[in-house]
Protein backbone atom coordinates (compact mmCIF):
# COMPACT_ATOMS: atom_id res chain seq x y z
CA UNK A 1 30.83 33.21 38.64
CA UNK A 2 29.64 31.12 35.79
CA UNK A 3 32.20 29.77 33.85
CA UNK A 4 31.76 29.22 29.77
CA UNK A 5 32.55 25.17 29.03
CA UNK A 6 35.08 24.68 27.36
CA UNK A 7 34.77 24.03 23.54
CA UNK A 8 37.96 21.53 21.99
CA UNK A 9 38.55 23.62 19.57
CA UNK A 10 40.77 20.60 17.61
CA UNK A 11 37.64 18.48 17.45
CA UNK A 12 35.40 21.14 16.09
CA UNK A 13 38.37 22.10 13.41
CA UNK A 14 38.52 18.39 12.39
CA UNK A 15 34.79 17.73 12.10
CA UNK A 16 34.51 20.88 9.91
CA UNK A 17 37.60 19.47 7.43
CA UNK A 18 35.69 16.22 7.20
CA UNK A 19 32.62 17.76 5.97
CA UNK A 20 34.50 19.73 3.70
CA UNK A 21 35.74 17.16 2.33
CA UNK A 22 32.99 15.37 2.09
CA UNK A 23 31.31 18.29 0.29
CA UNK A 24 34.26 18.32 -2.08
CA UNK A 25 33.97 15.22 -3.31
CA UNK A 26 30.06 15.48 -3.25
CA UNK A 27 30.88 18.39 -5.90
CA UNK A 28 32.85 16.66 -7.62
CA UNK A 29 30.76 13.75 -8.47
CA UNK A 30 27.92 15.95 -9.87
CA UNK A 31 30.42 17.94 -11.74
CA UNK A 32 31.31 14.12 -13.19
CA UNK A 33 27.52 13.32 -13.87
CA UNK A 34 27.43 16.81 -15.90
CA UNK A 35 30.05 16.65 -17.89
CA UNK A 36 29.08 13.32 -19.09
CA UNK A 37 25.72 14.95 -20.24
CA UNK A 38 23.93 12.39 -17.57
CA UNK A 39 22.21 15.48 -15.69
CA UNK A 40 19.25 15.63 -18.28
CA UNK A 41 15.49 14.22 -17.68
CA UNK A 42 15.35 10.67 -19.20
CA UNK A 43 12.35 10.79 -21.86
CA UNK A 44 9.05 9.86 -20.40
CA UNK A 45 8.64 7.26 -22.98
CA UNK A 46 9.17 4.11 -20.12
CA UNK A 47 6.74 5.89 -18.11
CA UNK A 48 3.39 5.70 -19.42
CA UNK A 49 -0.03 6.94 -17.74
CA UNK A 50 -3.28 7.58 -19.06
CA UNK A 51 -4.99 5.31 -21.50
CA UNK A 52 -4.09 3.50 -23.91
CA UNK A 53 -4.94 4.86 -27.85
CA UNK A 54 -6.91 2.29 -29.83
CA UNK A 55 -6.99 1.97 -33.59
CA UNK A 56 -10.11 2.26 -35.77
CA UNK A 57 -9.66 -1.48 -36.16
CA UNK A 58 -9.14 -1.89 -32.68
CA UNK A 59 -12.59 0.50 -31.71
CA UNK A 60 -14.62 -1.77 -34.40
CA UNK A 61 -13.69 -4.85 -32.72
CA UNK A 62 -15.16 -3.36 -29.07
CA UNK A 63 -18.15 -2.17 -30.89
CA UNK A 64 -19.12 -5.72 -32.52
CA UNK A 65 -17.96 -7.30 -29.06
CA UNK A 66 -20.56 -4.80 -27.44
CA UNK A 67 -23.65 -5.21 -29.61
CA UNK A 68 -23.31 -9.46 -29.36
CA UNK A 69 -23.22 -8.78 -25.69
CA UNK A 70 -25.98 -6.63 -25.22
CA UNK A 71 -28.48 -8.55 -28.40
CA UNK A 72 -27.27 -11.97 -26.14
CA UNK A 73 -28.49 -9.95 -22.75
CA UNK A 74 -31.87 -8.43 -24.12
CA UNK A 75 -32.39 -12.68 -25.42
CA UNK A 76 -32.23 -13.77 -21.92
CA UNK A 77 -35.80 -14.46 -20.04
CA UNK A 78 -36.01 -12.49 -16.81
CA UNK A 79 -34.03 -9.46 -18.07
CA UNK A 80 -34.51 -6.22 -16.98
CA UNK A 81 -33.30 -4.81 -19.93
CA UNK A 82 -35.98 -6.69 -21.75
CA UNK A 83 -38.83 -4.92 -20.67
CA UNK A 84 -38.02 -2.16 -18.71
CA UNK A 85 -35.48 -0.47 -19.79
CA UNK A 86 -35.14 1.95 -16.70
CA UNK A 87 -36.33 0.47 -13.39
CA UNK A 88 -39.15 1.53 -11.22
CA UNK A 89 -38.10 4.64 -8.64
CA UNK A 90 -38.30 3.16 -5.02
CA UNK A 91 -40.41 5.21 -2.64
CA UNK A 92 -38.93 7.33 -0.19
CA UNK A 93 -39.17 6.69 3.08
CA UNK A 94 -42.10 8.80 5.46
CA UNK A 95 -43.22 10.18 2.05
């Protein structure tokens, strides 16, 4: 016959009261952090994603900084954007 092993019954009692009381004072600490009115979201003000808004001021500025750029480009000898505005298509190949 087969015997069953033998479980320590003791050692399985006491590893169950320690988690308890771990559990216990697991509960306890969140019942701390609720009372204290920590348990809500913190605003998502530090947390910032996306772009950034600019001000009319801010959108002039980018437009001036734009058009010198480009007039300073289209003033250049050897630019593309100077006489051809959109380039050549390149053949396929076997076509």
């Amino acid at each position: 016959m087969l015997q069953e092993p033998q479980v320590d019954l003791y050692k399985a009692i006491r590893t169950l009261y320690d988690e308890k009381k771990r559990v216990d004072r697991l509960i306890s600490s969140l019942e701390q952090v609720k009372a204290r009115g920590l348990d809500r979201a913190r605003p998502a003000t530090s947390i910032r994603r996306g772009r950034k808004r600019m001000t009319a001021a801010e959108r002039l500025e980018v437009s001036q900084r734009m058009k010198r750029y480009w007039a300073a480009r289209r003033q250049q000898p050897g630019s593309e954007t100077a006489s051809d505005p959109v380039p050549a298509a390149t053949p396929l190949l076997g076509s």
